[in-house]
C-alpha atoms as a PDB file:
ATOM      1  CA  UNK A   1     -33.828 -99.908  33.571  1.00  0.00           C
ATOM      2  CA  UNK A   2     -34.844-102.542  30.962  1.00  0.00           C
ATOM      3  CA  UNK A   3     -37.899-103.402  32.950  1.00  0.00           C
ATOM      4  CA  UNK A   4     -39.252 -99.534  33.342  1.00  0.00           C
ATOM      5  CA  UNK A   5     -38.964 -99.196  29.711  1.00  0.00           C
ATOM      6  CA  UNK A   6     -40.765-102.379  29.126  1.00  0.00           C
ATOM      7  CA  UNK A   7     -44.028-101.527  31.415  1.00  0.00           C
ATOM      8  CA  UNK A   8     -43.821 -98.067  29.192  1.00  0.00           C
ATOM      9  CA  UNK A   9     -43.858 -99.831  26.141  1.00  0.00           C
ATOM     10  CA  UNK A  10     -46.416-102.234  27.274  1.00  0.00           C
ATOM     11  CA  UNK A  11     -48.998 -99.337  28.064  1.00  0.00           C
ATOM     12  CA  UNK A  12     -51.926 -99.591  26.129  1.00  0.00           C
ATOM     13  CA  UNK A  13     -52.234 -96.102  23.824  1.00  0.00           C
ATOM     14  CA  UNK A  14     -55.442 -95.281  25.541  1.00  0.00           C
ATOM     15  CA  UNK A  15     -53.690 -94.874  28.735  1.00  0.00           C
ATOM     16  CA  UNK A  16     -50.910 -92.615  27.406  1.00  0.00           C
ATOM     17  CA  UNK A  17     -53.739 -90.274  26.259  1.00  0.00           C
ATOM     18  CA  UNK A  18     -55.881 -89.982  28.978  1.00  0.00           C
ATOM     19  CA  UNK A  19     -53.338 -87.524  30.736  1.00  0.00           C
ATOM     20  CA  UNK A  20     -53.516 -85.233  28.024  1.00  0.00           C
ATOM     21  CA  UNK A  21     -56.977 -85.796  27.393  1.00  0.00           C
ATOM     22  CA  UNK A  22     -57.920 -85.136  30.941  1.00  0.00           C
ATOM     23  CA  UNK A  23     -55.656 -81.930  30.523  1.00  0.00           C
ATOM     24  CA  UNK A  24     -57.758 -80.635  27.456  1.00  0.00           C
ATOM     25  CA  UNK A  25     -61.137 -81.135  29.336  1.00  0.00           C
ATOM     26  CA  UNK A  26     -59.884 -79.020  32.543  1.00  0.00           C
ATOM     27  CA  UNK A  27     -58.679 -75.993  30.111  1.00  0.00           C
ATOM     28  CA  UNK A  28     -62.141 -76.095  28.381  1.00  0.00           C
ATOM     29  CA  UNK A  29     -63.882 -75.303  31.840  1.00  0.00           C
ATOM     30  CA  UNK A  30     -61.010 -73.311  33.632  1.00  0.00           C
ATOM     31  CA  UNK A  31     -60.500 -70.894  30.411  1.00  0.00           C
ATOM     32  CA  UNK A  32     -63.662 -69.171  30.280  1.00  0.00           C
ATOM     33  CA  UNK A  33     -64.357 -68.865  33.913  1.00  0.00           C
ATOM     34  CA  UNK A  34     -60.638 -67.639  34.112  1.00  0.00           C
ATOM     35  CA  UNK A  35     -61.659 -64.971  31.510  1.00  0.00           C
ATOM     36  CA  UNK A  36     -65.318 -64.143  32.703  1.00  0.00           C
ATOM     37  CA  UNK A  37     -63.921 -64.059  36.275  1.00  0.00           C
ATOM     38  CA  UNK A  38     -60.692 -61.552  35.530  1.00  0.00           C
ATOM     39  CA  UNK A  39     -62.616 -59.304  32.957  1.00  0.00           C
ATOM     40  CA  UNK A  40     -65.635 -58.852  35.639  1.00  0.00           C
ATOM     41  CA  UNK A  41     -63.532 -57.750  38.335  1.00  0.00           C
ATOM     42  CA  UNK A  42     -61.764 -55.571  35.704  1.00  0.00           C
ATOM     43  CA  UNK A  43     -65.077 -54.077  34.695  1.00  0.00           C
ATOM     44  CA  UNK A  44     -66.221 -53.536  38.157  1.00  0.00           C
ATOM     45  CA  UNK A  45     -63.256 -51.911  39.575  1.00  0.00           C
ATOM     46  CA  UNK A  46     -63.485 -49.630  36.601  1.00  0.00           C
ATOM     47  CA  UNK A  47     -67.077 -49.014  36.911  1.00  0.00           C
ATOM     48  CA  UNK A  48     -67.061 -48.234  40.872  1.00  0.00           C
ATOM     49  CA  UNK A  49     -63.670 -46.161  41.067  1.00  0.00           C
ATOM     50  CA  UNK A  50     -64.158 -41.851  40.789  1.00  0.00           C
ATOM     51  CA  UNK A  51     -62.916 -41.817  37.012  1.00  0.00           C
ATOM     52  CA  UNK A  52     -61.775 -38.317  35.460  1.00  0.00           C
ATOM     53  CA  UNK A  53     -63.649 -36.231  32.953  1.00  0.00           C
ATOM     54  CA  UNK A  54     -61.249 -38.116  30.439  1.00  0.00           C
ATOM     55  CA  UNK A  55     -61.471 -41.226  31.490  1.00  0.00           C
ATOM     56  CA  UNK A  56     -65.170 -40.802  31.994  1.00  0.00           C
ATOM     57  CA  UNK A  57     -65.437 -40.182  27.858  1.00  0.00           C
ATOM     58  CA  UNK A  58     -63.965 -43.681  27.114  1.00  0.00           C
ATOM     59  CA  UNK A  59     -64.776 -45.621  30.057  1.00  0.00           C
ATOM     60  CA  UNK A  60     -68.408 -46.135  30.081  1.00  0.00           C
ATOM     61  CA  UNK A  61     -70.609 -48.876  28.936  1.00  0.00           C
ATOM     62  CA  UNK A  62     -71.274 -48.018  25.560  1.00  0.00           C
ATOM     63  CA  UNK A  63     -67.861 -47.060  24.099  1.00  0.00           C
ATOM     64  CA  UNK A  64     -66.191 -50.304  25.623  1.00  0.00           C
ATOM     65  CA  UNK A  65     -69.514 -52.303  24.150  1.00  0.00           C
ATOM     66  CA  UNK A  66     -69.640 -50.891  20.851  1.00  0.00           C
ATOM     67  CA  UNK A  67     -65.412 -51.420  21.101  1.00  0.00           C
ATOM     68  CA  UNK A  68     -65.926 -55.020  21.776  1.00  0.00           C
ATOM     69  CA  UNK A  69     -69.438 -55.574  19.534  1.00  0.00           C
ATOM     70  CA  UNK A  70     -67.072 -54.151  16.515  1.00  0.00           C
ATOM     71  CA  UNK A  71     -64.457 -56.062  17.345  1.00  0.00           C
ATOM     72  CA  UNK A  72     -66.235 -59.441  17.628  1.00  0.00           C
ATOM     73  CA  UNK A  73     -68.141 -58.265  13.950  1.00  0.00           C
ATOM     74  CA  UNK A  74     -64.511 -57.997  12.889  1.00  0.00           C
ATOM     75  CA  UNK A  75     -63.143 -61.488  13.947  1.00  0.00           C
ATOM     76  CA  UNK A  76     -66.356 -63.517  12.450  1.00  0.00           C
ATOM     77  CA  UNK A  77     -66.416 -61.293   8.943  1.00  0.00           C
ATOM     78  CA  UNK A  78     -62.754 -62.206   8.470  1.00  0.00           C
ATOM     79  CA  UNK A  79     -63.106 -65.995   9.722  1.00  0.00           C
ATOM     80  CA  UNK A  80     -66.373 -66.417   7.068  1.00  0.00           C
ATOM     81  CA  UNK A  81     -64.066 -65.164   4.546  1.00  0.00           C
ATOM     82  CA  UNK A  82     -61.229 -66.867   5.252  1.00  0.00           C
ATOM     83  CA  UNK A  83     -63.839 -70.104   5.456  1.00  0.00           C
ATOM     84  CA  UNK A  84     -65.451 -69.065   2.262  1.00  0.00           C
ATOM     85  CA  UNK A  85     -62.278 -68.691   0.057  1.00  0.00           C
ATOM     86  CA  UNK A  86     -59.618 -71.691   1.466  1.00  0.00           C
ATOM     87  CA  UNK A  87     -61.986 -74.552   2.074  1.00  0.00           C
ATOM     88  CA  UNK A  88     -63.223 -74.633  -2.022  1.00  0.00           C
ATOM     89  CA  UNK A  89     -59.371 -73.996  -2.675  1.00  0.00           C
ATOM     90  CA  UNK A  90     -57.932 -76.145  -0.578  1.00  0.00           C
ATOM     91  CA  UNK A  91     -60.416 -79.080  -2.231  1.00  0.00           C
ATOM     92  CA  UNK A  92     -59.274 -77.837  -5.871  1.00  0.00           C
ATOM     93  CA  UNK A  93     -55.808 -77.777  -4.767  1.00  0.00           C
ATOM     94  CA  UNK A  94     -55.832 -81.498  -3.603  1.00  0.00           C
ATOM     95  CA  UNK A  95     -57.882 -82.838  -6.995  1.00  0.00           C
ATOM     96  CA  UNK A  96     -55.518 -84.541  -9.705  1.00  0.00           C
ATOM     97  CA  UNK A  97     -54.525 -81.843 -12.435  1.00  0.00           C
ATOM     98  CA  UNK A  98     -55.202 -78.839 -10.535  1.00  0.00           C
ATOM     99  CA  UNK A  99     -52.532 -80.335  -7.708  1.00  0.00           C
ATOM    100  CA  UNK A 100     -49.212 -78.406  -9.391  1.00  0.00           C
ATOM    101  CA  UNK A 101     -51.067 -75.346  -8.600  1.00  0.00           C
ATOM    102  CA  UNK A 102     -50.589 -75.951  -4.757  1.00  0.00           C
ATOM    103  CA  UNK A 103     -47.358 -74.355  -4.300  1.00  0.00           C
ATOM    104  CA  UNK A 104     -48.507 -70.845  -6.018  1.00  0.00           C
ATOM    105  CA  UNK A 105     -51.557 -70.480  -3.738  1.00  0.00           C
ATOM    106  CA  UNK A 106     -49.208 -71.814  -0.623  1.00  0.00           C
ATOM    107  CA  UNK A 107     -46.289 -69.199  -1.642  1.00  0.00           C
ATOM    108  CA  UNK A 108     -49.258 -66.346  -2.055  1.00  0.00           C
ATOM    109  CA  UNK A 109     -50.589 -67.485   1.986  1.00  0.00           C
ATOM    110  CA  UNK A 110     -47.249 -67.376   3.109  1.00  0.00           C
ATOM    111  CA  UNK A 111     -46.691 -64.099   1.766  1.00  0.00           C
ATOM    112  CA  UNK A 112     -49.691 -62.872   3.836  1.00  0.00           C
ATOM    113  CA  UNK A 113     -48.275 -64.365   6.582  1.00  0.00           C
ATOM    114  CA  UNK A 114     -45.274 -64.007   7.242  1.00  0.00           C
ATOM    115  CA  UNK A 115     -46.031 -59.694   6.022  1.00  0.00           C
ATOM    116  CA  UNK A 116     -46.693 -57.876   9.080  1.00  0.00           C
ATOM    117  CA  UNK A 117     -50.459 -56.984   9.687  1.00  0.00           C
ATOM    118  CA  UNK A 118     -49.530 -53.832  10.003  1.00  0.00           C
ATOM    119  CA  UNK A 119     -47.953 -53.547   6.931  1.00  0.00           C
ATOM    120  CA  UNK A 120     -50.733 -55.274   5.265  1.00  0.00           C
ATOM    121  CA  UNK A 121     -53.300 -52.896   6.609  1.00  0.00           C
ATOM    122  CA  UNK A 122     -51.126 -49.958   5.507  1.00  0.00           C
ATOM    123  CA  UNK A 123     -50.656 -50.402   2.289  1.00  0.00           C
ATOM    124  CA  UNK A 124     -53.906 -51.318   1.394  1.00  0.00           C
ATOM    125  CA  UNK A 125     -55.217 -48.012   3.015  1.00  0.00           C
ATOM    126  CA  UNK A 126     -52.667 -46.754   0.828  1.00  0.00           C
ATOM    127  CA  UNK A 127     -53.565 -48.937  -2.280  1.00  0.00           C
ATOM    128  CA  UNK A 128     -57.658 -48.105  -2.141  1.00  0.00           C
ATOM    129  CA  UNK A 129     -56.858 -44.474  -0.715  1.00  0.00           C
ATOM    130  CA  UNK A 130     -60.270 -45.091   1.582  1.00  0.00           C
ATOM    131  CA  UNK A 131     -60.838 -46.049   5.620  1.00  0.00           C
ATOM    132  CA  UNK A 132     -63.480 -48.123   6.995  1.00  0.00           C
ATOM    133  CA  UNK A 133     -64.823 -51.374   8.145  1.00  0.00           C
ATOM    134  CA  UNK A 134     -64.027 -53.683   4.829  1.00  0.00           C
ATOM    135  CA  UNK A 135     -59.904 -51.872   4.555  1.00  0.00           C
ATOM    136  CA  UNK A 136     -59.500 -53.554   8.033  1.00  0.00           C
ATOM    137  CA  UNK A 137     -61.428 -56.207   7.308  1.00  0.00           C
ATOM    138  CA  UNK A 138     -59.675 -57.525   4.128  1.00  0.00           C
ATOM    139  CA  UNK A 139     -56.296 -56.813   4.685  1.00  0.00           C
ATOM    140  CA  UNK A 140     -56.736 -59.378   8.288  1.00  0.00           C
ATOM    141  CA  UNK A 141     -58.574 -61.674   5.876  1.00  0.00           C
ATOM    142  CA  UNK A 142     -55.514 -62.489   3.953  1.00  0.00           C
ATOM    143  CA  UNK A 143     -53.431 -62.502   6.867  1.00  0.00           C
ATOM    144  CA  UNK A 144     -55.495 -65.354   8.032  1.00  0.00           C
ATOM    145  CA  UNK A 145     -55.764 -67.393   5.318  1.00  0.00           C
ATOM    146  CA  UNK A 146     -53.255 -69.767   5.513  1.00  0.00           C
ATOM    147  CA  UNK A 147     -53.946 -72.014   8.556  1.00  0.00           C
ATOM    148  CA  UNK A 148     -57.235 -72.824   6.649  1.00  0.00           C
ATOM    149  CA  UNK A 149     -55.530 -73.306   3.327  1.00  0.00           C
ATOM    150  CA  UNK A 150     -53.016 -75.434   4.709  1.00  0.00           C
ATOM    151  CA  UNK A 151     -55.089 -77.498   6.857  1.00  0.00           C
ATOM    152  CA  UNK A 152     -57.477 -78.055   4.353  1.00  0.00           C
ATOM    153  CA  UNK A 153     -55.229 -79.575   1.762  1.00  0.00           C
ATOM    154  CA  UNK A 154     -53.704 -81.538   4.131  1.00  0.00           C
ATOM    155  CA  UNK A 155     -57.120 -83.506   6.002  1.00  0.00           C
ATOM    156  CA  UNK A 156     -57.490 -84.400   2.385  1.00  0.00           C
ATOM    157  CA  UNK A 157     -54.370 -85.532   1.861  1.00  0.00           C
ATOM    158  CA  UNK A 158     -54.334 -87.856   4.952  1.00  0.00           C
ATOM    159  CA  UNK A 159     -57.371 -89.589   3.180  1.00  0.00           C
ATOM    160  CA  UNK A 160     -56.582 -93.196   3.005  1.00  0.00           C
ATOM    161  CA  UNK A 161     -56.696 -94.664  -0.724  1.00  0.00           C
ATOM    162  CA  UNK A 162     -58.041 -97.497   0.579  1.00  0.00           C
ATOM    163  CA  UNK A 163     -61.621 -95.695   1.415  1.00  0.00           C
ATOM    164  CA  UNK A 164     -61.797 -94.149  -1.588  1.00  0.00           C
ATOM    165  CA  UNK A 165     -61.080 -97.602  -3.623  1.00  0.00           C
ATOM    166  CA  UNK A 166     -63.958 -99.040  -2.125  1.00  0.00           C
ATOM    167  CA  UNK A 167     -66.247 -96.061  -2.267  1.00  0.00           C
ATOM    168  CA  UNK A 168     -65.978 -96.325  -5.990  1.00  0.00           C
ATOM    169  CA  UNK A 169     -66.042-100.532  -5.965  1.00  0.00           C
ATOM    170  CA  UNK A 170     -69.866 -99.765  -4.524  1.00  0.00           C
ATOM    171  CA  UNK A 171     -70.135 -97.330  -7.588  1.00  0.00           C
ATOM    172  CA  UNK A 172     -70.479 -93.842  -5.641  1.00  0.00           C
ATOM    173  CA  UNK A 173     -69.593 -91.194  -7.399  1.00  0.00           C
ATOM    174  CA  UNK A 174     -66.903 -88.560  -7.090  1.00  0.00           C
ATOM    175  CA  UNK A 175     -69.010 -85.998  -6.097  1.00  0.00           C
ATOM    176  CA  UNK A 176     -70.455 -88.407  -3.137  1.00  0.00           C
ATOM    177  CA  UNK A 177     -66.832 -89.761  -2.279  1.00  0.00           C
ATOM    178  CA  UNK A 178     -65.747 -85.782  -1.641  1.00  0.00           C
ATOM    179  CA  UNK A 179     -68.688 -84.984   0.441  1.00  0.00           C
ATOM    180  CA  UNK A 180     -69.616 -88.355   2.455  1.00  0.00           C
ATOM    181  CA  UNK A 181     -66.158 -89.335   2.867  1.00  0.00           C
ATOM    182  CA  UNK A 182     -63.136 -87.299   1.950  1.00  0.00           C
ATOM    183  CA  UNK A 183     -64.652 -84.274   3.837  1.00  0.00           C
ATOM    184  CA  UNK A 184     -66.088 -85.577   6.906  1.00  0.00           C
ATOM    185  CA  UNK A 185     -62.155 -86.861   7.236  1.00  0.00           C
ATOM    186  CA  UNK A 186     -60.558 -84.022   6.525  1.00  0.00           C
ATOM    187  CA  UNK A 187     -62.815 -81.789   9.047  1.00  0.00           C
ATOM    188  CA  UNK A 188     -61.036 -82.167  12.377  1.00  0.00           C
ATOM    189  CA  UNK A 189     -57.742 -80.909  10.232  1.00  0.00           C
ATOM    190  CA  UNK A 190     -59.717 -78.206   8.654  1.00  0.00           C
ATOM    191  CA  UNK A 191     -61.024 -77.053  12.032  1.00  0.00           C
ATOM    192  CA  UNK A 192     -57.567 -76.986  13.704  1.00  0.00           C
ATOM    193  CA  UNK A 193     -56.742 -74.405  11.128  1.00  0.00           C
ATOM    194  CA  UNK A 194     -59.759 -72.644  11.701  1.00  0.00           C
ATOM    195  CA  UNK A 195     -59.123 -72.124  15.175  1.00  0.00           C
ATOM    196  CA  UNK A 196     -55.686 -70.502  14.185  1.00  0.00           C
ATOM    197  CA  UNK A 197     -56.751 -68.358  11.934  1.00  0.00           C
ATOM    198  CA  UNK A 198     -59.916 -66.769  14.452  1.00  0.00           C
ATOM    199  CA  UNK A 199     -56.952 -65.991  17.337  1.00  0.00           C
ATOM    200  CA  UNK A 200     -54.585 -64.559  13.983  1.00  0.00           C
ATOM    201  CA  UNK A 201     -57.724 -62.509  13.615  1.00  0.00           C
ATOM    202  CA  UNK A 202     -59.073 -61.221  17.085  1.00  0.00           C
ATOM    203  CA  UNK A 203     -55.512 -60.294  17.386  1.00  0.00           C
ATOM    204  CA  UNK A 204     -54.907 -58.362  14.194  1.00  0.00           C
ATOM    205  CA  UNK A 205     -57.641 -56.727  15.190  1.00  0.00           C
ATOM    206  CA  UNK A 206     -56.513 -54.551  17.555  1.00  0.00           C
ATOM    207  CA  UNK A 207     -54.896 -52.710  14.571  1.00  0.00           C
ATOM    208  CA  UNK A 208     -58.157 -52.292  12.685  1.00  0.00           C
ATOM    209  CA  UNK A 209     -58.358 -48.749  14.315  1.00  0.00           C
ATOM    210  CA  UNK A 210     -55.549 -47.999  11.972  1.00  0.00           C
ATOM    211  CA  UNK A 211     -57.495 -47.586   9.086  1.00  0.00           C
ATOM    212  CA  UNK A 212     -60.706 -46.270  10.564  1.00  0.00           C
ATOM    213  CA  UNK A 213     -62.731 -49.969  11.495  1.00  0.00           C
ATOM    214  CA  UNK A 214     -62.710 -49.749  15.038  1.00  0.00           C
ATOM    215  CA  UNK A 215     -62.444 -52.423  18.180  1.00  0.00           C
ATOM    216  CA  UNK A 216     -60.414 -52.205  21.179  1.00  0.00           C
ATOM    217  CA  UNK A 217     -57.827 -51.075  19.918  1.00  0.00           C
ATOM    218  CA  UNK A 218     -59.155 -47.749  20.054  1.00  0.00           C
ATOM    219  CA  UNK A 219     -59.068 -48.059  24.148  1.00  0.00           C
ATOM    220  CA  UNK A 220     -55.400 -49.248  23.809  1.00  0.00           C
ATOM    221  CA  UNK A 221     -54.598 -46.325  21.895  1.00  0.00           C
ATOM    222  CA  UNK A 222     -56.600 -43.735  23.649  1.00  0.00           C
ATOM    223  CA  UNK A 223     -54.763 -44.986  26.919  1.00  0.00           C
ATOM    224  CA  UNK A 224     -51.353 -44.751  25.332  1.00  0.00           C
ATOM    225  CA  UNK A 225     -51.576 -41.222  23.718  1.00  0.00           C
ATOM    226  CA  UNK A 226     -53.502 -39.687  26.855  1.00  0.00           C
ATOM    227  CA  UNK A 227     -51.186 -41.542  29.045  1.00  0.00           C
ATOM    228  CA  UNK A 228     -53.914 -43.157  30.982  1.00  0.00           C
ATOM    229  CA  UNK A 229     -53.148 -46.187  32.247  1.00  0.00           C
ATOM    230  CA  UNK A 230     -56.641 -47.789  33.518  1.00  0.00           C
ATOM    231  CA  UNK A 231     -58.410 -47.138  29.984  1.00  0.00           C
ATOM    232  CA  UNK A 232     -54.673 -48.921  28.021  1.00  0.00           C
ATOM    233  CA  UNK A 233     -55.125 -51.653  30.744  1.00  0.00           C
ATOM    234  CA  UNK A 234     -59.151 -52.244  30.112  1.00  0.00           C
ATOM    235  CA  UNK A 235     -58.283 -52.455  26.376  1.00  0.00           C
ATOM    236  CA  UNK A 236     -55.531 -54.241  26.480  1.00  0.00           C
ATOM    237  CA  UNK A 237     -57.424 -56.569  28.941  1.00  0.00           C
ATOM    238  CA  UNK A 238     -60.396 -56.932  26.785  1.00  0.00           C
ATOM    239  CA  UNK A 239     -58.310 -58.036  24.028  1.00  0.00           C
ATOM    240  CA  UNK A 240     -56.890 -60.801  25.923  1.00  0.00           C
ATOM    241  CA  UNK A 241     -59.800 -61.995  26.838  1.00  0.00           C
ATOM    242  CA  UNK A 242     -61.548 -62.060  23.824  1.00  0.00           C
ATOM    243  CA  UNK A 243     -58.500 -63.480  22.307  1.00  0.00           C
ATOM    244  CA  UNK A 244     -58.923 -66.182  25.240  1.00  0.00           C
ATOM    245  CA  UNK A 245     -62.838 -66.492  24.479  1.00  0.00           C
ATOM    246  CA  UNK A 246     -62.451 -66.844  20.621  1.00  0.00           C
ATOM    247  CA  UNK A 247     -59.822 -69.358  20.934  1.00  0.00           C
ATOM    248  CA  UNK A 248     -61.986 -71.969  23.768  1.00  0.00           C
ATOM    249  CA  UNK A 249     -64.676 -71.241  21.318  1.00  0.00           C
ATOM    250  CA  UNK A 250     -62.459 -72.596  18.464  1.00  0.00           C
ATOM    251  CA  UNK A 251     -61.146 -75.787  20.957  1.00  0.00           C
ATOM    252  CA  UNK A 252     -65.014 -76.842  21.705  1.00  0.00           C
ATOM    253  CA  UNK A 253     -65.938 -76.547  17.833  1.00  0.00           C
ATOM    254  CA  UNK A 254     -62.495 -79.154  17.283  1.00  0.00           C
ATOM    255  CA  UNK A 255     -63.755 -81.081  20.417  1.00  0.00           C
ATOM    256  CA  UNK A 256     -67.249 -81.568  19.239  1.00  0.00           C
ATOM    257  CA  UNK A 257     -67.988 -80.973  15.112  1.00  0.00           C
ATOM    258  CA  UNK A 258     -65.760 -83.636  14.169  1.00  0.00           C
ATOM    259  CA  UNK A 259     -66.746 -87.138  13.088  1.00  0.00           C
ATOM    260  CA  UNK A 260     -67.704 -89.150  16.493  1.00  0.00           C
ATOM    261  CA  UNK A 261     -65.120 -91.747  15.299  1.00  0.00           C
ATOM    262  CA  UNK A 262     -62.508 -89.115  15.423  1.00  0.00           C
ATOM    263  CA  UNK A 263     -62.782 -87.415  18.163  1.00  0.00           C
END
């Protein structure tokens, strides 16, 4: 027994990551073909079957692509806001005297998470008394917030001390020590929370409807209330896959945006 544990112990750490590694590099080819592959023969079964009159008024190529265009305009609106609003916070949040702040912008991102999206979307339909694009955009916003928040404050937080005592022995100046060495550090956290917050966001999405913004979850609940089960499964099926899409897209920006010496 003592020797097994010894030739585990005596593994060099590059070893016990090349599983995992070789793992991460099969899901970044297998997921999209998985999702290109199931959604085509979704689409073409759809498109080559004798659909009724009612099925024929959602199921045709410009109701699913306008659906899925929305949808997509959605998910991107809500990550550049998210983007544009926690990454300046979450560097403001991690300088010294604006630190004891952190836990009031934390508790207010929790709050938006842990609400239901519903709930969210609701009440500020409610609140503004208006439908549209930007009262399902927001209200999703603020539901993704947090990963980015978090993340943020934290890749600066795992800054060693050490870098930033000899970036100022070579007389740089703050302003150079955030941007040439505190951020490029902090990135790879920064982008794990990113890619939380897009698949919090293509999935909230399906509720935009709700309020009047569109995406697929207009074919979800067209198939539901009509009982039709092929349009609820394409919508429901889109979803997935975008889901699926958005989130590979979010493991190749992690993979390959970071600092080389990171990755």
């Amino acid at each position: 027994m003592s020797q097994e544990v010894d030739v585990v112990m005596d593994t060099p750490p590059e070893e016990q990551a090349r599983p995992a590694k070789t793992a991460e590099r099969i899901r970044l080819f297998a997921q999209p073909a998985i999702v290109v592959v199931v959604t085509a023969i979704l689409l073409v079964y759809t498109f080559t079957r004798d659909l009724t009159a009612t099925q024929k008024e959602t199921l045709n190529f410009s109701t699913i692509s306008g659906a899925v265009t929305t949808h997509i305009v959605i998910t991107f609106v809500v990550t550049a806001i998210v983007l544009a609003i926690a990454v300046p916070l979450g560097i403001i949040l991690t300088r010294k005297g604006y630190d004891k702040l952190a836990p009031i912008f934390i508790g207010i991102g929790n709050i938006g998470q842990a609400a239901p999206a519903v709930g969210l979307l609701v009440l500020f339909f409610l609140a503004t008394g208006k439908t549209g694009f930007w009262i399902g955009v927001l209200p999703i916003a603020f539901y993704s917030l947090l990963p980015v928040l978090r993340n943020t404050m934290l890749g600066f937080q795992q800054v060693n001390p050490s870098y930033i005592d000899a970036a100022k022995g070579q007389g740089m100046s703050s302003g150079g020590i955030l941007w040439r060495i505190e951020f490029p550090l902090a990135v790879p956290y920064i982008l794990a929370g990113l890619r939380t917050s897009l698949v919090l966001a293509v999935g909230t999405a399906t509720l935009s409807f709700l309020v009047g913004a569109g995406g697929l979850g207009i074919l979800i609940d067209t198939g539901y209330k009509l009982n039709q089960q092929l349009i609820l499964v394409v919508g429901a099926v889109l979803a997935v896959a975008l889901a699926l899409l958005i989130d590979w897209f979010g493991a190749l920006a992690e993979r390959f945006l970071g600092p080389k010496g990171l990755r």
